[in-house]
Structure formats: C-alpha cells, structure tokens
N, C-alpha and C. Protein backbone atom coordinates (compact mmCIF):
# COMPACT_ATOMS: atom_id res chain seq x y z
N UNK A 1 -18.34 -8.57 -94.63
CA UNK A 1 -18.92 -7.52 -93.81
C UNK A 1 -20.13 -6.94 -94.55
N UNK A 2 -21.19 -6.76 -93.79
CA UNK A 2 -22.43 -6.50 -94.06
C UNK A 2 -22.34 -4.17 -93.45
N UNK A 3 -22.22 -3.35 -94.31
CA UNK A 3 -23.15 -2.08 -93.89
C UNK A 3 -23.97 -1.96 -93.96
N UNK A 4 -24.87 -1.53 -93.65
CA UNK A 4 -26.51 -1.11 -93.66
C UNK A 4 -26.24 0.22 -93.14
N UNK A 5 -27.03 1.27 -94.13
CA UNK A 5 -27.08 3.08 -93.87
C UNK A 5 -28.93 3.28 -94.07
N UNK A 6 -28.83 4.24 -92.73
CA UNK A 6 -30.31 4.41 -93.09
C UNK A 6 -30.34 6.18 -93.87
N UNK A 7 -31.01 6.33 -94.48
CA UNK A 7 -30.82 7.52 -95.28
C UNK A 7 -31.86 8.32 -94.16
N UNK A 8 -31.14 9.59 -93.88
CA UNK A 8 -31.81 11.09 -92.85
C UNK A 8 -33.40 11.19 -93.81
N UNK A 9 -34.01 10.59 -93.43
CA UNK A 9 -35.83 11.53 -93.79
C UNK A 9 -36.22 11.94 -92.72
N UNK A 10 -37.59 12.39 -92.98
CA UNK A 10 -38.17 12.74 -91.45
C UNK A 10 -38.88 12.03 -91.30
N UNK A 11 -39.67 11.46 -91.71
CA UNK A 11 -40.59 10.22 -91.54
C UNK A 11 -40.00 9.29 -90.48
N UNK A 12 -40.32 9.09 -89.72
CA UNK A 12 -39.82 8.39 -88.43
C UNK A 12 -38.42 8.70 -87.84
N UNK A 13 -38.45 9.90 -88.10
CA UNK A 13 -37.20 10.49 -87.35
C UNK A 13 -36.29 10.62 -86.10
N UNK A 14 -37.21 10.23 -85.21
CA UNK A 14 -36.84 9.83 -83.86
C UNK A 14 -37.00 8.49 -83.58
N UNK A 15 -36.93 7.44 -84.36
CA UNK A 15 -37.38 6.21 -84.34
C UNK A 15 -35.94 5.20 -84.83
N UNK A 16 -35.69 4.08 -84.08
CA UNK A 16 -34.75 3.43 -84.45
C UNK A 16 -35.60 2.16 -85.13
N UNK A 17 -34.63 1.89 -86.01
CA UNK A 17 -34.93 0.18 -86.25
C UNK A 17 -33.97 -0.78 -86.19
N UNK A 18 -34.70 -2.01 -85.69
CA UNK A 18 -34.56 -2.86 -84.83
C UNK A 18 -33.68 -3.89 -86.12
N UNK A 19 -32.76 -4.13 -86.02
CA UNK A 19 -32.30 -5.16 -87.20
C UNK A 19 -32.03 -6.73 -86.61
N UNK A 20 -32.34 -7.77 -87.66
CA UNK A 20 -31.76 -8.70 -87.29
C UNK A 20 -31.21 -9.74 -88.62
N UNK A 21 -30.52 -10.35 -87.71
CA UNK A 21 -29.90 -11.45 -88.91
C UNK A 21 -30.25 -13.00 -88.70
N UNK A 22 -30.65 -13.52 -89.71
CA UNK A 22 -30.58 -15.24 -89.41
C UNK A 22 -31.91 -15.15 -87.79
N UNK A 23 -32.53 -14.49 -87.98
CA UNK A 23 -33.87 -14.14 -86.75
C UNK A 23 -32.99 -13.58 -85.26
N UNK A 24 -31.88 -13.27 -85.15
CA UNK A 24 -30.97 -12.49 -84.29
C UNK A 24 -31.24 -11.43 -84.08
N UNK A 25 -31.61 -10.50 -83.14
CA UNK A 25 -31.53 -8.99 -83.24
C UNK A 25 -29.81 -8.87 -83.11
N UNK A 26 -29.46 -7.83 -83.86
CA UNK A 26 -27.81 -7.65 -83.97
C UNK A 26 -27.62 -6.22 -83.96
N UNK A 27 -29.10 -5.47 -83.61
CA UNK A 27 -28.55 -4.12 -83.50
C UNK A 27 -29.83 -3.03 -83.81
N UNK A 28 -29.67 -1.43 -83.66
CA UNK A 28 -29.77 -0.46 -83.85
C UNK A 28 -29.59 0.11 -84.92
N UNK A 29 -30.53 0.72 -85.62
CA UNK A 29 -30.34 1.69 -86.61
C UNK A 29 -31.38 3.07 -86.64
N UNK A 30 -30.30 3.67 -86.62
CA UNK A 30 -30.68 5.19 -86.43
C UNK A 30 -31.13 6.12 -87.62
N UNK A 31 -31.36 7.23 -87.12
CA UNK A 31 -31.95 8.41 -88.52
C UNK A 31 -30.10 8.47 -89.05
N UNK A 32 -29.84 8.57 -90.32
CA UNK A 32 -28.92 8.97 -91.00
C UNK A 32 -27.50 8.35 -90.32
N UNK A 33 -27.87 6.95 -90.11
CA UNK A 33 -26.42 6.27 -89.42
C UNK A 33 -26.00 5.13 -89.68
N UNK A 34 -25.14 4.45 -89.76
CA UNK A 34 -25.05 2.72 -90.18
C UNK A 34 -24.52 2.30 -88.79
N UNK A 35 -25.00 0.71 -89.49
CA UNK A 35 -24.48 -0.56 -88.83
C UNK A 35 -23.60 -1.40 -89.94
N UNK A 36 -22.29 -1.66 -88.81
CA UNK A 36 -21.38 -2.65 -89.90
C UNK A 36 -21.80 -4.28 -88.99
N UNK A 37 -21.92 -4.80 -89.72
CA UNK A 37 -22.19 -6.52 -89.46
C UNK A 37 -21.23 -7.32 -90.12
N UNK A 38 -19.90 -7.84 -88.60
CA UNK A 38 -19.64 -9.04 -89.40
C UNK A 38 -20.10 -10.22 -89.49
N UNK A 39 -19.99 -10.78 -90.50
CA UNK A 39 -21.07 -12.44 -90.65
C UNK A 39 -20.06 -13.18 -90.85
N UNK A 40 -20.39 -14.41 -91.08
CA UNK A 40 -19.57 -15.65 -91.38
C UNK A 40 -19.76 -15.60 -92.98
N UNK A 41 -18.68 -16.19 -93.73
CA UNK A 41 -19.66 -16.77 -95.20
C UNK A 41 -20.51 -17.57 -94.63
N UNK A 42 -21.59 -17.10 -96.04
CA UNK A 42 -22.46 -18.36 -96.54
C UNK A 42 -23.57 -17.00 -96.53
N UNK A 43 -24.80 -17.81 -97.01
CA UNK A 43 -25.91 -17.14 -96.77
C UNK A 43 -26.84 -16.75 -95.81
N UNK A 44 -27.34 -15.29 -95.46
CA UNK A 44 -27.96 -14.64 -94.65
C UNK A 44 -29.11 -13.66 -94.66
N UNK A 45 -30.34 -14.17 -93.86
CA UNK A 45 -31.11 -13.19 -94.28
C UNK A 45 -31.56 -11.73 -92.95
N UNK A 46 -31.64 -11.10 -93.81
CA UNK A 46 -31.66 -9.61 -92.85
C UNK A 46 -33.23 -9.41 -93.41
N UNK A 47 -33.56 -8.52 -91.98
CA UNK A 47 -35.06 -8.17 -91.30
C UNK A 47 -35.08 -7.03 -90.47
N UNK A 48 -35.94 -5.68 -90.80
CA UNK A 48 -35.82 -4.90 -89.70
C UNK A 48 -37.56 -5.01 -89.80
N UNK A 49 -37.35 -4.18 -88.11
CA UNK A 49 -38.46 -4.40 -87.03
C UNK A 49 -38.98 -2.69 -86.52
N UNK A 50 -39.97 -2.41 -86.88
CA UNK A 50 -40.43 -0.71 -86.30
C UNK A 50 -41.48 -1.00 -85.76
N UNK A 51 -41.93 -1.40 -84.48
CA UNK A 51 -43.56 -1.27 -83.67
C UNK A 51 -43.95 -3.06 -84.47
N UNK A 52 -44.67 -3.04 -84.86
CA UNK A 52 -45.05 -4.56 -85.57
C UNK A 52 -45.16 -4.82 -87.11
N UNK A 53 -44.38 -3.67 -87.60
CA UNK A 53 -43.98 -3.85 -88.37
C UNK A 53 -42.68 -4.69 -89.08
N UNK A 54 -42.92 -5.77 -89.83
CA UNK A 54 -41.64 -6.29 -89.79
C UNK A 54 -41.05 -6.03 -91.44
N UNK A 55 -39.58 -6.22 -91.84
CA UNK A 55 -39.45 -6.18 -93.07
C UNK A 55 -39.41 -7.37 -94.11
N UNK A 56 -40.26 -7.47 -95.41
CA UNK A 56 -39.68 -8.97 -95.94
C UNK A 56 -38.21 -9.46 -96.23
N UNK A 57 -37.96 -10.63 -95.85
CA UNK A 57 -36.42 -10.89 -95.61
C UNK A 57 -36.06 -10.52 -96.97
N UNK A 58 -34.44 -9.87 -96.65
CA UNK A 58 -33.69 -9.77 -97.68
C UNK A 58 -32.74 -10.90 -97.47
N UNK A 59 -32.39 -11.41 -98.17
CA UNK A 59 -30.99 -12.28 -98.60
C UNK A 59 -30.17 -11.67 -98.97
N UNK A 60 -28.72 -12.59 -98.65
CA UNK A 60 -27.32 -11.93 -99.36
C UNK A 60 -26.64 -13.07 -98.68
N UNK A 61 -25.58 -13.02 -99.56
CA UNK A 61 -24.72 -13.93 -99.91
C UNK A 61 -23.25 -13.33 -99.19
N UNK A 62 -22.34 -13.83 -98.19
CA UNK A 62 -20.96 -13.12 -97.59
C UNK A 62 -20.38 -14.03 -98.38
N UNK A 63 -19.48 -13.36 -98.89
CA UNK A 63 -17.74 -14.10 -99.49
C UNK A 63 -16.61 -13.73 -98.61
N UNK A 64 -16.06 -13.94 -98.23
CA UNK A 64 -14.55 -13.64 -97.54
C UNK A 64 -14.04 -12.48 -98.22
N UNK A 65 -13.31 -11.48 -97.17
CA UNK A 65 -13.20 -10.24 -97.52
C UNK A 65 -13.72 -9.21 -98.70
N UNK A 66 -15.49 -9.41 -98.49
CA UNK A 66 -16.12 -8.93 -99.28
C UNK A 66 -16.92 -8.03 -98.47
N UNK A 67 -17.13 -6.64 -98.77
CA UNK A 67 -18.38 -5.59 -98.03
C UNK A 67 -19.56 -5.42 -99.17
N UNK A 68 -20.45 -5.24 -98.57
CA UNK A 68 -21.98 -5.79 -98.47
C UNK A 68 -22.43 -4.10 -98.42
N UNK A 69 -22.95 -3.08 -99.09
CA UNK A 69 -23.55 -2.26 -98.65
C UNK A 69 -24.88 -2.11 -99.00
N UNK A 70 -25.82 -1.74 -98.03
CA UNK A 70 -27.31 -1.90 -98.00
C UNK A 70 -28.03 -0.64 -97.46
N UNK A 71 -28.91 0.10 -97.78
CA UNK A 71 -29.62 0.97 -97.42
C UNK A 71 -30.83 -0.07 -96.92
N UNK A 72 -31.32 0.64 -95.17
CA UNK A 72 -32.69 -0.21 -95.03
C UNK A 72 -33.42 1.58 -94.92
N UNK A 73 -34.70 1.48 -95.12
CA UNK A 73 -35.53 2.82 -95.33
C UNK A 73 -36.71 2.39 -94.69
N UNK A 74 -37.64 3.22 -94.97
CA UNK A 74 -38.76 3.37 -95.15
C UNK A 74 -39.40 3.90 -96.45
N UNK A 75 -40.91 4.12 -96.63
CA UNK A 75 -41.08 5.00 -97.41
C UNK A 75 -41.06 6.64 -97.31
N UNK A 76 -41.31 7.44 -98.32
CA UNK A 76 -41.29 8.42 -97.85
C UNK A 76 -42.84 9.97 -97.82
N UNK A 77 -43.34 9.03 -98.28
CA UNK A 77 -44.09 9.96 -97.55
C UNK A 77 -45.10 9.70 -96.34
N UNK A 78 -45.65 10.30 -95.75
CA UNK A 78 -46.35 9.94 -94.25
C UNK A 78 -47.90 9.10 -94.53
N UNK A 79 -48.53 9.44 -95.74
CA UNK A 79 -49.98 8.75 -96.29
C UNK A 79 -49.47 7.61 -96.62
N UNK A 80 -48.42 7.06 -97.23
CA UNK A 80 -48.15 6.17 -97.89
C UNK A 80 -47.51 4.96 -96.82
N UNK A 81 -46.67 5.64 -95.94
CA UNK A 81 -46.68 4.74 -94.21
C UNK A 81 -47.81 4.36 -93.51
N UNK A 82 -48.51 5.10 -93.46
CA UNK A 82 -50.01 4.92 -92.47
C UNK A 82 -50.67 3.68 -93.87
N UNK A 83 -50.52 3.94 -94.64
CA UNK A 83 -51.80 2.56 -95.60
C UNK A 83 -50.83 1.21 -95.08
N UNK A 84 -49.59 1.72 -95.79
CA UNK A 84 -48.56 0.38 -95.93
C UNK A 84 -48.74 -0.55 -94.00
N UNK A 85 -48.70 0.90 -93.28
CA UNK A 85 -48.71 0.13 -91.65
C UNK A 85 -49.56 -0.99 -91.29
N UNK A 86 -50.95 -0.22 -91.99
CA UNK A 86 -52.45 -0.72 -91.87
C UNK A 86 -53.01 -1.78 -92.39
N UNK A 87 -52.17 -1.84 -93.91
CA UNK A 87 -52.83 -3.13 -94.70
C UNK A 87 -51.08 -3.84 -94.95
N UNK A 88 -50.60 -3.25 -95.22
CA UNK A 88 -49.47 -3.88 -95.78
C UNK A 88 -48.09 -3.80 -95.12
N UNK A 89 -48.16 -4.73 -93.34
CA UNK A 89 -47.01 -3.84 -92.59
C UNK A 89 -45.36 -4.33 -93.37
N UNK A 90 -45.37 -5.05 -94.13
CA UNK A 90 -44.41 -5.89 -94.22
C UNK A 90 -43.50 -5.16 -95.75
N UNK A 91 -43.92 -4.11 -96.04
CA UNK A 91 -44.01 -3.39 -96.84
C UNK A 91 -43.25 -1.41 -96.38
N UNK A 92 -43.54 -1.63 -94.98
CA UNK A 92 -43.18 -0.13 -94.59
C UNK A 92 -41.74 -0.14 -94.57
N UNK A 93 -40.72 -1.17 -94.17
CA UNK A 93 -39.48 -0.94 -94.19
C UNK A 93 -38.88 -2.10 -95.07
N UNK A 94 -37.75 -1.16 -95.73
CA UNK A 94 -37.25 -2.29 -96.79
C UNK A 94 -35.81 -2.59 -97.10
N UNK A 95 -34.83 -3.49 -97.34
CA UNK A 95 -33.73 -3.53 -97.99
C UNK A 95 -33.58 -2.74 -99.16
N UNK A 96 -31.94 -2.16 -99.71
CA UNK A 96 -32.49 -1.66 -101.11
C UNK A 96 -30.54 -2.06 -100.93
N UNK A 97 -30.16 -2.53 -102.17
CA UNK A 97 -28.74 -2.98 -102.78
C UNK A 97 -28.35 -1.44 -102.87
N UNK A 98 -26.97 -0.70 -102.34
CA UNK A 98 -26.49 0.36 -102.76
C UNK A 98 -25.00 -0.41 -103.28
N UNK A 99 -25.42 0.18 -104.74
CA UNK A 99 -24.08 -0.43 -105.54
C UNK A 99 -23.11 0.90 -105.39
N UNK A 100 -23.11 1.67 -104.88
CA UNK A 100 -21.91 2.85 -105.07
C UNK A 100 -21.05 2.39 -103.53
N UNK A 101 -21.56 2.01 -102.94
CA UNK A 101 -20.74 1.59 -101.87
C UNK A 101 -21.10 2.61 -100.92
N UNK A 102 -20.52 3.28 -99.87
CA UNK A 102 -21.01 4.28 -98.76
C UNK A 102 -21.17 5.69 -99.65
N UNK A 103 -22.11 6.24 -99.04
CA UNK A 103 -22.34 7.59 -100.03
C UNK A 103 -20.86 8.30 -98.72
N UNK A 104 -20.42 9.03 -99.52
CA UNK A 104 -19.39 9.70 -99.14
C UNK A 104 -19.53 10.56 -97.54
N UNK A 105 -20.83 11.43 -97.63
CA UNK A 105 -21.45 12.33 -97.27
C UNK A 105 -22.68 11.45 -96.22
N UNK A 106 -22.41 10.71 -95.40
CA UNK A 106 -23.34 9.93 -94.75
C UNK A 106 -23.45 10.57 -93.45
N UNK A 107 -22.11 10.79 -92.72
CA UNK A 107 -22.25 11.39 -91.60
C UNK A 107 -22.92 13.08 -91.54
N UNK A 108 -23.25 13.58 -92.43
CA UNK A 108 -23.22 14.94 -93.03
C UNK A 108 -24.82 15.36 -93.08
N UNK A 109 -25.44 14.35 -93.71
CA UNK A 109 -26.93 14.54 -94.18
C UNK A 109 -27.93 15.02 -93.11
C-alpha cells in the first residue's frame, strides 16, 4: 500500500492534484489530505498533475504487506511557483519519502 499526504500550505489551496500511477490517473489529492493506493508488487512510478504542470516520476518499489508513505507538495513560496511554472514546470510539484510514517496530526493541520 502506497499513502501519499499532501501537507495544508496555502499556496494552491483550493487546488487538487491530479495523481497517477504507471501513467493511470488513480485519484485526487487535496489541501491537507491523503490518498491510500493499493498496488500490486513490483515496481511503480507515481506523477502528479496541476494545470500543465507535471511531476518528475518518482519510483518505488511495493513488497507484500508493506506501506509506502509519501508526501507529494509543492513549493512554498508563491515567487518561487510562478519561476518553477514558467521555466521549470516539472519542478513545481514533487514526491518527498516520509520516513516517520503518517504524521499523527494530519487530519488536524
């Protein structure tokens, strides 16, 4: 099982992103909410999608009864979105490995 948590900023706050797997859209992700993804083993790559912005694939590896937790983001400040949009869209939203597993306090933020 794959989580993905998007961490509450304001930077695109009313804005979902578009996730997919293996080039699949598989879902929705919201301001300060997850998606659980079950996969098959083997290897998989994840991609989110905001306007034409796309993300560079992340990889990961499923093992059998193994969870997967992943923060996808953005950046955070609003100058630093508008360059990244403009020159570097592939760059505005990203995978990031959360080794603590679910922050406790997810529904909360």
């Amino acid at each position: 099982m794959i989580v993905i948590e998007r961490r509450k900023r304001k930077l695109l706050c009313f804005r979902s992103f578009v996730i997919y797997v293996d080039g699949k859209r598989v879902g929705r992700l919201k301001r300060g909410k997850q998606l659980r993804l079950t996969l098959p083993f083997g290897q998989h790559e994840l991609c989110a999608r905001i306007d034409h912005c796309m993300s560079k694939p992340y990889k990961v590896m499923v093992h059998d009864d193994e969870t997967i937790h992943l923060y996808c983001d953005t950046c955070e400040k609003y100058s630093l979105y508008m360059k990244n949009m403009l020159v570097h869209p592939d760059k505005v939203l990203y995978f990031e490995h959360n080794d603590k597993g679910l922050d406790e306090n997810w529904h909360i933020r």
